[in-house]
N, C-alpha and C. Protein backbone atom coordinates (compact mmCIF):
# COMPACT_ATOMS: atom_id res chain seq x y z
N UNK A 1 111.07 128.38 111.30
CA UNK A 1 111.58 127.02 111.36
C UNK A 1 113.07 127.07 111.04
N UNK A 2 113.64 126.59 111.61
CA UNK A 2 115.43 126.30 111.65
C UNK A 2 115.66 125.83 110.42
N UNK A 3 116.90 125.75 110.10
CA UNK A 3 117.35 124.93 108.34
C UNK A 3 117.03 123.36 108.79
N UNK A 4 117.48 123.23 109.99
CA UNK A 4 117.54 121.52 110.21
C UNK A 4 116.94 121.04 110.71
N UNK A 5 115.48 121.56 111.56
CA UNK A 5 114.21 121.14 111.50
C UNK A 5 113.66 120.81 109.80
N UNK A 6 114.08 121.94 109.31
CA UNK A 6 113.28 121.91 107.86
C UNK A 6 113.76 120.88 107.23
N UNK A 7 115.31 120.47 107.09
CA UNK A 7 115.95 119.06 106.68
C UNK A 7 115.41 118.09 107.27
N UNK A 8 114.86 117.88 108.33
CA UNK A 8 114.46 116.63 109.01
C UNK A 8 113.05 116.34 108.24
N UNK A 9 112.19 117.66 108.04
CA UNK A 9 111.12 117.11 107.86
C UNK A 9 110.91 117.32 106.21
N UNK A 10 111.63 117.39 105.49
CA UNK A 10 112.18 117.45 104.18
C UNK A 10 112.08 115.85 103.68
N UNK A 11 113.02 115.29 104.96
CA UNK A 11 113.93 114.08 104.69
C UNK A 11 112.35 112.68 105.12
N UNK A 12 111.88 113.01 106.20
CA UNK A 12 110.50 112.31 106.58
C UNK A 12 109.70 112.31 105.59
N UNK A 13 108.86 113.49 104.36
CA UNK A 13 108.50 112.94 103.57
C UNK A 13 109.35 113.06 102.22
N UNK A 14 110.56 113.03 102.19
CA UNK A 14 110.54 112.00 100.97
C UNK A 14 110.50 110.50 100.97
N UNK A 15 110.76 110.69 102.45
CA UNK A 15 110.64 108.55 102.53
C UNK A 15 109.56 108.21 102.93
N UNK A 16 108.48 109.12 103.55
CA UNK A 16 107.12 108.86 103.39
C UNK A 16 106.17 109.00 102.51
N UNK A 17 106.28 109.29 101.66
CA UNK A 17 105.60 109.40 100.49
C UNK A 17 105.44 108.36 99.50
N UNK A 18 106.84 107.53 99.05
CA UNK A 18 107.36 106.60 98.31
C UNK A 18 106.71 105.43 99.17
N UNK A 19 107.02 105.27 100.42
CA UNK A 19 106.56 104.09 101.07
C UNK A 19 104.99 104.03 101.06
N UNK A 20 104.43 105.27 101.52
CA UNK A 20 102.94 105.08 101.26
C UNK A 20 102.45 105.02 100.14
N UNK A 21 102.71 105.15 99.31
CA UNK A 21 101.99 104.69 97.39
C UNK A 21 102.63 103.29 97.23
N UNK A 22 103.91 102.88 98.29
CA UNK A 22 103.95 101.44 97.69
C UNK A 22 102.98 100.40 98.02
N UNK A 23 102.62 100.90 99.71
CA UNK A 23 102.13 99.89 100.41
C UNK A 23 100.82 100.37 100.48
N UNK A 24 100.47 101.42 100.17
CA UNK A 24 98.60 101.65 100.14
C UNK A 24 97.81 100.92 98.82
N UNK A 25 97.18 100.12 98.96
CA UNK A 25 96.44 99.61 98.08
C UNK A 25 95.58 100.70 97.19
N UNK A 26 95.73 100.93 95.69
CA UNK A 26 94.88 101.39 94.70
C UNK A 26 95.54 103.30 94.96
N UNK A 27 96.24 103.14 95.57
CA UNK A 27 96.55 104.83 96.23
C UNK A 27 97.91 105.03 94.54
N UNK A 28 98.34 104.25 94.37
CA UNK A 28 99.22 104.88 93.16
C UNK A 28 98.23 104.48 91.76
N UNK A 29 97.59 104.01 91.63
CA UNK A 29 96.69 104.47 90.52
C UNK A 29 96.04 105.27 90.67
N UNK A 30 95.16 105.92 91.63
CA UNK A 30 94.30 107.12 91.94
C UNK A 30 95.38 108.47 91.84
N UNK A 31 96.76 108.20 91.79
CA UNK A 31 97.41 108.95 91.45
C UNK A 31 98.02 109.21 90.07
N UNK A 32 97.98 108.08 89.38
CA UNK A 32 98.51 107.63 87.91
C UNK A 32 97.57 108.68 87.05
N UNK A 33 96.21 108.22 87.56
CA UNK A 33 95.15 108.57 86.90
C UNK A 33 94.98 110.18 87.13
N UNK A 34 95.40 110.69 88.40
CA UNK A 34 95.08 112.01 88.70
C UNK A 34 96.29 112.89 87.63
N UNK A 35 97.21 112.64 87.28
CA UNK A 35 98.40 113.02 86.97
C UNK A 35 98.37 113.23 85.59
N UNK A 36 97.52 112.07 85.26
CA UNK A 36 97.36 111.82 83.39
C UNK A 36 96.42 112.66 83.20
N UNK A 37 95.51 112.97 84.03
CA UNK A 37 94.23 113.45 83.52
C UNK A 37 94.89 115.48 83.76
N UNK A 38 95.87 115.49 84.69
CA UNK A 38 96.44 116.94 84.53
C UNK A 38 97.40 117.04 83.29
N UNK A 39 98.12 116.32 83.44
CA UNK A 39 98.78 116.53 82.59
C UNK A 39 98.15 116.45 80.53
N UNK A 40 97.04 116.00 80.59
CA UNK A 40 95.87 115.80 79.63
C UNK A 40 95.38 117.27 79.59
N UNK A 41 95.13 118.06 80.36
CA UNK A 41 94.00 119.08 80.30
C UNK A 41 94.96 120.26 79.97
N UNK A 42 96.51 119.88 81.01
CA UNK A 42 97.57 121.19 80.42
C UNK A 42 98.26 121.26 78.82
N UNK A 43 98.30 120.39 78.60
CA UNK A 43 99.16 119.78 77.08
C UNK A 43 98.23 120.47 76.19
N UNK A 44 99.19 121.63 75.60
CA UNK A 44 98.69 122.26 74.31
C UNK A 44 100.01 122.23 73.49
């Protein structure tokens, strides 16, 4: 893959990512929750 293929699709999801947890219903708590519960099991 080229540098600027790889920038393009670099650049697609960082702005797809943010937009889909804003606008997906219950999708950023299923993530809140996934995150707490890792970050819960790593924490020593």
């Amino acid at each position: 893959m080229k540098t600027k293929n790889y920038l393009i699709l670099c650049a697609a999801l960082v702005l797809l990512v943010p937009l889909t947890i804003l606008f997906t219903p219950g999708l950023s708590d299923s993530m809140e929750t996934r995150m707490l519960t890792y970050l819960m099991t790593n924490a020593r």
